[in-house]
Protein backbone atom coordinates (compact mmCIF):
# COMPACT_ATOMS: atom_id res chain seq x y z
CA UNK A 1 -54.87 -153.61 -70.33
CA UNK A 2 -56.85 -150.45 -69.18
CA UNK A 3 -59.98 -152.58 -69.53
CA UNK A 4 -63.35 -151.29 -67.17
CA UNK A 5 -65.04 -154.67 -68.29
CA UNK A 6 -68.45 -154.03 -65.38
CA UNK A 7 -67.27 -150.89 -64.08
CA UNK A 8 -70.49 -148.71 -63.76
CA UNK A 9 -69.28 -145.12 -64.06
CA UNK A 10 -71.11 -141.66 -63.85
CA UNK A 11 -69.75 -139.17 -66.35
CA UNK A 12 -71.28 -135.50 -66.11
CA UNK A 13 -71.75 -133.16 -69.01
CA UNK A 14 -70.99 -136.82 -70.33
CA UNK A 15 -72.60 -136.37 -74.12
CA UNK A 16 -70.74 -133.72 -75.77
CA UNK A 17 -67.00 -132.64 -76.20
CA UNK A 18 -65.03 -134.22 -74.12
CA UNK A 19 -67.56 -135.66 -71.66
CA UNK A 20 -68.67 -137.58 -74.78
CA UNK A 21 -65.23 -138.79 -75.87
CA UNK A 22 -64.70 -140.60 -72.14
CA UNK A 23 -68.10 -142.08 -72.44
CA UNK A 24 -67.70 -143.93 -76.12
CA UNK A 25 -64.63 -144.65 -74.60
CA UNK A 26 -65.40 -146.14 -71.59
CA UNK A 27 -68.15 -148.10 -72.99
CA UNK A 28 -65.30 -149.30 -75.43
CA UNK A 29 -63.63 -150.42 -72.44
CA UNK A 30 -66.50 -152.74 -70.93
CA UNK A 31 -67.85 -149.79 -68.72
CA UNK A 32 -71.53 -149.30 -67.47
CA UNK A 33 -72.14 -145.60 -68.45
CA UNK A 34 -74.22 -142.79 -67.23
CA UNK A 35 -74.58 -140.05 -68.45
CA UNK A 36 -75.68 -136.85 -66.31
CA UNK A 37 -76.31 -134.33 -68.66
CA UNK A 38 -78.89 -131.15 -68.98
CA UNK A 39 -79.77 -131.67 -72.34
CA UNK A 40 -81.82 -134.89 -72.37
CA UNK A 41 -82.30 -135.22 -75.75
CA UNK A 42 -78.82 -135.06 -76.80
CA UNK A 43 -78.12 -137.86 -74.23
CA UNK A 44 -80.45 -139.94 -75.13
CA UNK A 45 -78.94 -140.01 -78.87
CA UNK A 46 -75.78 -140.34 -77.59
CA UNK A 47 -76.57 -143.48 -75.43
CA UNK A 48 -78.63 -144.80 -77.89
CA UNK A 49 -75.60 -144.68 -80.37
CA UNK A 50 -73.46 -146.33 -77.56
CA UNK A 51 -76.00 -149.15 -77.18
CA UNK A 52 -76.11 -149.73 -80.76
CA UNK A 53 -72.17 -150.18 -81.28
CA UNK A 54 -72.35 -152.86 -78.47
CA UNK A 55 -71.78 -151.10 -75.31
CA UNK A 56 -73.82 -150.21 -72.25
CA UNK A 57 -75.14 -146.31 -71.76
CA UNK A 58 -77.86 -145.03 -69.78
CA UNK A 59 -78.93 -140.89 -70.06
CA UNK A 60 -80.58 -138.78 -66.54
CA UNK A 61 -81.48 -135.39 -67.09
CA UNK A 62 -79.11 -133.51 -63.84
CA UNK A 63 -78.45 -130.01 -63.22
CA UNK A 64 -75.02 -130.45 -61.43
CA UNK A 65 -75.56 -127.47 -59.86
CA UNK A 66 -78.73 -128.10 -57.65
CA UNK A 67 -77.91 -130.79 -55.13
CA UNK A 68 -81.30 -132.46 -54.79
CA UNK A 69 -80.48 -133.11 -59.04
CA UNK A 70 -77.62 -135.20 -58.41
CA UNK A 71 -78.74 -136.70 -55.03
CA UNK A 72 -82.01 -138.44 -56.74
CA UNK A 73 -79.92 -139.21 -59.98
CA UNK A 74 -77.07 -140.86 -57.60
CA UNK A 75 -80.38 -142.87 -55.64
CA UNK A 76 -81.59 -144.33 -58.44
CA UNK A 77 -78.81 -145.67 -59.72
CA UNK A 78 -77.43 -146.99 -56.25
CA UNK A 79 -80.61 -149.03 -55.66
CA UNK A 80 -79.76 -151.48 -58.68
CA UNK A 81 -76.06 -150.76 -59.39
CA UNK A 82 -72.75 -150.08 -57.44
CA UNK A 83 -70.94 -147.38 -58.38
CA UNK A 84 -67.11 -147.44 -58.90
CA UNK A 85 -66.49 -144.34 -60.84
CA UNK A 86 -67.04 -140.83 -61.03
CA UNK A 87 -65.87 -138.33 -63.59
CA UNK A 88 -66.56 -134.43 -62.95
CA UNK A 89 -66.86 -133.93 -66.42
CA UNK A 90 -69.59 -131.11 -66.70
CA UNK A 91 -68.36 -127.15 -66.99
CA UNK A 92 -68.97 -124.11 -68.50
CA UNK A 93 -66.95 -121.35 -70.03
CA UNK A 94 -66.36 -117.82 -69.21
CA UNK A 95 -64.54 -114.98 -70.77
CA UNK A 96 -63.62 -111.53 -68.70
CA UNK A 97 -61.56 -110.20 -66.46
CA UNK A 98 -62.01 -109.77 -62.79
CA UNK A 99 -63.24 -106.31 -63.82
CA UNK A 100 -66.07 -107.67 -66.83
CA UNK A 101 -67.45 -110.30 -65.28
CA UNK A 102 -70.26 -109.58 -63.60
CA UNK A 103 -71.98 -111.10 -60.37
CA UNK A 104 -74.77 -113.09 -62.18
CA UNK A 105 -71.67 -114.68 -64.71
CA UNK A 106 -69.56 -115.57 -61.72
CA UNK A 107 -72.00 -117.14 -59.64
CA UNK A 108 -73.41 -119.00 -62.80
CA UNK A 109 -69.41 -120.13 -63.28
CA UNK A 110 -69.32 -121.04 -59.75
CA UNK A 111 -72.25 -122.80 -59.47
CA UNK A 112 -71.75 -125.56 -62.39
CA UNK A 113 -67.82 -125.72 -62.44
CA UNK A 114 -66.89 -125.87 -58.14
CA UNK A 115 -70.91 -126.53 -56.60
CA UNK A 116 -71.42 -128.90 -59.41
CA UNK A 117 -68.37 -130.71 -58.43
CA UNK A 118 -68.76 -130.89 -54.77
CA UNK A 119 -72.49 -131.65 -55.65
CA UNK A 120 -71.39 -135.27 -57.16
CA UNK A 121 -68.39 -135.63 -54.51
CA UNK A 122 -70.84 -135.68 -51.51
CA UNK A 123 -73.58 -137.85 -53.27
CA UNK A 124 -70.94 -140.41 -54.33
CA UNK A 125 -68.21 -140.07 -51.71
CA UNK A 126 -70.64 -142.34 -49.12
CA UNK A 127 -71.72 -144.80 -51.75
CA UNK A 128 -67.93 -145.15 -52.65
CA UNK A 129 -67.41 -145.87 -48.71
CA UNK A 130 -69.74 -148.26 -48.07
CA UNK A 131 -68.66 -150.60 -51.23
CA UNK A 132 -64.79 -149.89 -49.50
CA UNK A 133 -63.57 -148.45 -52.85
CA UNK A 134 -64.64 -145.87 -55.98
CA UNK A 135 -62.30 -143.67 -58.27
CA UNK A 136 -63.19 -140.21 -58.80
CA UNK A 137 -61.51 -138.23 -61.74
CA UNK A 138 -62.24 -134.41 -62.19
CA UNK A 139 -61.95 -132.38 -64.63
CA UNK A 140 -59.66 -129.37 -64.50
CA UNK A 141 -57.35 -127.03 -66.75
CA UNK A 142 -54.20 -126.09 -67.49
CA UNK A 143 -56.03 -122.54 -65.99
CA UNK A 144 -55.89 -123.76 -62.80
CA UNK A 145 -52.04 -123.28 -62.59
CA UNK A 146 -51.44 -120.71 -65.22
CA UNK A 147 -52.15 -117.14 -65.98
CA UNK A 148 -54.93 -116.97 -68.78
CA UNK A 149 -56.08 -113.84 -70.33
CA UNK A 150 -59.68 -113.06 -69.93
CA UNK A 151 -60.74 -116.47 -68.16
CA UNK A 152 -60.73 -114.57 -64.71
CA UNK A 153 -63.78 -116.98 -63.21
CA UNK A 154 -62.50 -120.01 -65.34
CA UNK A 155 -59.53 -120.15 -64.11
CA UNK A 156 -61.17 -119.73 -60.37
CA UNK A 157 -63.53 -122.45 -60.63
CA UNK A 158 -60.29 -124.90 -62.40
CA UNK A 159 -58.26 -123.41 -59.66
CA UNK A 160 -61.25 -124.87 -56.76
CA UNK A 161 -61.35 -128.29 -58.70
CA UNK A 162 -57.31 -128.95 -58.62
CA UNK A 163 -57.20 -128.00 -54.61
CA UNK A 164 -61.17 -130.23 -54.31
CA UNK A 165 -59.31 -133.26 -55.78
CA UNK A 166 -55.81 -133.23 -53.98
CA UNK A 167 -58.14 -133.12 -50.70
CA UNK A 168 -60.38 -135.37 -51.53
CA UNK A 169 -57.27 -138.03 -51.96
CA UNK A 170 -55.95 -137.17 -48.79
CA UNK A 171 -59.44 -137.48 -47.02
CA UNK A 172 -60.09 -140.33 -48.29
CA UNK A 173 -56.73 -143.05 -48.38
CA UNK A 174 -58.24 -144.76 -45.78
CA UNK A 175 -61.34 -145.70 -47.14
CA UNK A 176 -59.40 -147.14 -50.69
CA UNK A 177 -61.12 -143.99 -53.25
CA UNK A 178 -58.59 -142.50 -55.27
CA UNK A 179 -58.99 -139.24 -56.51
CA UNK A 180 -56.81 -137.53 -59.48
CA UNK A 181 -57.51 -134.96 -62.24
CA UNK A 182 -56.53 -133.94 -65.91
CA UNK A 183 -55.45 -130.44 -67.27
CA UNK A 184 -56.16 -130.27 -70.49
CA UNK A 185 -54.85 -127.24 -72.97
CA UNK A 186 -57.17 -126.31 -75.30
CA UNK A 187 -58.98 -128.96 -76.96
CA UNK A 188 -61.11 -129.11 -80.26
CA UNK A 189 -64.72 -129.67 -79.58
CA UNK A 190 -68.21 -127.95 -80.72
CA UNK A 191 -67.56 -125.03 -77.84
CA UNK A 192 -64.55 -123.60 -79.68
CA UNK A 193 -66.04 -123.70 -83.06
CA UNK A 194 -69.14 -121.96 -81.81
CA UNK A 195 -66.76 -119.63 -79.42
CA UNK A 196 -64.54 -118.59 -82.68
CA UNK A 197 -68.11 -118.27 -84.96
CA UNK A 198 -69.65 -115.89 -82.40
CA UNK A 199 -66.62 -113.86 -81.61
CA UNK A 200 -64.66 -113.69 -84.88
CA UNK A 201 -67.71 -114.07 -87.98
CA UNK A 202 -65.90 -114.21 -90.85
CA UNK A 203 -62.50 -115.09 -89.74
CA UNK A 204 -63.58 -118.83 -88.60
CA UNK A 205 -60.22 -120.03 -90.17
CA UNK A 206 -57.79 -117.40 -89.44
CA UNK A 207 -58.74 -117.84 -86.18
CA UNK A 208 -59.24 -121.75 -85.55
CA UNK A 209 -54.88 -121.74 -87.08
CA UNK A 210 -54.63 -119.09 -84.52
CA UNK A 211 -55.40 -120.66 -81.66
CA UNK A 212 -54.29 -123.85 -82.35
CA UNK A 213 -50.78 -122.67 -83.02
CA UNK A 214 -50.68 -121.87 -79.06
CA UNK A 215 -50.34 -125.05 -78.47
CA UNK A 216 -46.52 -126.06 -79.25
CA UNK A 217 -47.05 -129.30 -80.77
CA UNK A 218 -48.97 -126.91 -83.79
CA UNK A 219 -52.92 -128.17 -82.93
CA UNK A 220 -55.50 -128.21 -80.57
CA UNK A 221 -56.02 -131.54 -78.82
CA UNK A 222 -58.56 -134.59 -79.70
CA UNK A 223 -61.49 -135.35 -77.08
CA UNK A 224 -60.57 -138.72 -77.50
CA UNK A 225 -56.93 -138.14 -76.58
CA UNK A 226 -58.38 -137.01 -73.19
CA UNK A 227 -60.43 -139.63 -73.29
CA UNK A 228 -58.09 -142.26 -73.24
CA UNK A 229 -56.01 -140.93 -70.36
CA UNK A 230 -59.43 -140.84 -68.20
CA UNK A 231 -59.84 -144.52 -69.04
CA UNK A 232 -56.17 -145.54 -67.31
CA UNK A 233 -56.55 -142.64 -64.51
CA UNK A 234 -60.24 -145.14 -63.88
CA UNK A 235 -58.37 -148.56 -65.02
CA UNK A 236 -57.16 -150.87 -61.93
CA UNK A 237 -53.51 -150.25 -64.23
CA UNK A 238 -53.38 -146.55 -62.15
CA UNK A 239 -54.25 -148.48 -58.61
CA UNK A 240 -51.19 -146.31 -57.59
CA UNK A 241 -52.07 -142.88 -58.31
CA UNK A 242 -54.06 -140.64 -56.16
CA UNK A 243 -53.71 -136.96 -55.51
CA UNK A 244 -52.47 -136.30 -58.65
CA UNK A 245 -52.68 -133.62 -61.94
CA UNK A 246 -52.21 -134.48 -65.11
CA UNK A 247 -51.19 -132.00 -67.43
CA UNK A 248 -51.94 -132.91 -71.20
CA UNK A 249 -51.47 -129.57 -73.28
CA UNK A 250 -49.16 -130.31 -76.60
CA UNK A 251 -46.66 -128.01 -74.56
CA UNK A 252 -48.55 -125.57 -73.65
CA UNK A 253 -47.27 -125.42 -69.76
CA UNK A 254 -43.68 -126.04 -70.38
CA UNK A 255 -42.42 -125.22 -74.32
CA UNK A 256 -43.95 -121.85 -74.49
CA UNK A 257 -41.10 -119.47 -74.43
C-alpha cells in the first residue's frame, strides 16, 4: 500500500526539513523526484544521496517566488516526463507582530509562502489538465487556524495556502486533480535549532524542552512523520480525499487547555 511506484512528483524547498523528509520518502515509495530548491548545491547532495540508496531524484535551482523560475523548471520537465504530483513544500519563517514586521519582511513572507504557491499551481494546474489527472498537496500550519504569538505574516501566508487549496479542489473536480493540505505543529528540523541558537545563545536546551513541551504529546514532531502522511495524501489509497486539512500537531489544536 501507499506505493508511488513511477509517479514523477515536484517537491519545492524539497532538500531540507521537511521538504527533504517527503522526498527520501517518496523516492522510498517508487516516486520520480524533483527537487525545486534555491540552494543548488544542497540539492544536488541530497539527490545524489537519493540516487545512491536506489531511488530516482533530480535537483533545479527555482526561486518559487519569480514565476518565469518555476514556469521554465515546470517546461523542462514536461517535455520528457508527465507530471502527477505537486507538493508546495517551500516557505519561510517570520517572527513579529502586525506592528514589527515591516513592509520589506511581509512582502518577502508573501512572496515565497502565497506567490510561491500560486507560482507552481498555475504552471502545473494545465499540465495536470491535459494528462486528465495530478494531485497537488500544500503545505500549511496549524497557524493558519490558530492564534500564534508573534507569527503575524506566518500565519497570513498559512492562512492564504489553507483557503488556495480548498479552492483549488473545488475548481478543479471536474478535471480529476485533487488538492488537500497538512498542518503541521511544530516540527524538529535545522530551522528551529538555528531559530533557538540565534534567539536564546546559551539556553539551546532550556529552550529546545521548552518548546517542545507545547506540544501535548511532550515533543516536537519528526519530518519523516510528515513525510509519511504526504506519501498517502499523493498515494492512489487517498483517491477520495480532496479539499481537505490535515491537522498533525501531537495535540497541539485540541488538548491544550
Amino acid at each position: 500500500m501507499f506505493r508511488l511506484d513511477n509517479k514523477v512528483a515536484v517537491i519545492t524547498g524539497g532538500a531540507s526539513g521537511i521538504g527533504l523528509a517527503i522526498s527520501r520518502l517518496f523516492a522510498q515509495q517508487g516516486a520520480i523526484v524533483h527537487i525545486f530548491e534555491l540552494n543548488i548545491d544542497q540539492a544536488e547532495r541530497e539527490a545524489d544521496l537519493i540516487n545512491a540508496s536506489g531511488g530516482e531524484a533530480y535537483c533545479h535551482q527555482v526561486d518559487v517566488s519569480k514565476q518565469k523560475d518555476v514556469q521554465k523548471a515546470i517546461s523542462r520537465i514536461t517535455k520528457e516526463q508527465k507530471i502527477d504530483i505537486l507538493v508546495n513544500n517551500a516557505g519561510i519563517a517570520h517572527v513579529g507582530t502586525a506592528e514589527t514586521t515591516t513592509e520589506t519582511d511581509f512582502e518577502k513572507v508573501f512572496n515565497v509562502n502565497v506567490k510561491g504557491v500560486y507560482n507552481c499551481l498555475n504552471a502545473i494546474i494545465p499540465h495536470f489538465k491535459a494528462n486528465g489527472k495530478g494531485v497537488i498537496l500544500n503545505m500549511a500550519s496549524i497557524a493558519a487556524t490558530l492564534g500564534l504569538p508573534d507569527r503575524f505574516a506566518y500565519s497570513m501566508s498559512k492562512g492564504a495556502v489553507l483557503t488556495m487549496t480548498l479552492q483549488v479542489a473545488r475548481d478543479y473536480l471536474k478535471n480529476n486533480i485533487r488538492c488537500n493540505s497538512i498542518s503541521p505543529a511544530r516540527v524538529h528540523t535545522p530551522f528551529v535549532d538555528g531559530f533557538i541558537k540565534k534567539n536564546y545563545p546559551g539556553k539551546e536546551a532550556e529552550m529546545f524542552d521548552k518548546l517542545s513541551k507545547t506540544q501535548p504529546i511532550g515533543r516536537m514532531a519528526k519530518p519523516e512523520e510528515i513525510g509519511a502522511l504526504a506519501v498517502y495524501l499523493c498515494s492512489d489509497e487517498a483517491a477520495f480525499i480532496t479539499g481537505s486539512d490535515y491537522v498533525i500537531d501531537g495535540g497541539f489544536t485540541k488538548l491544550n487547555n
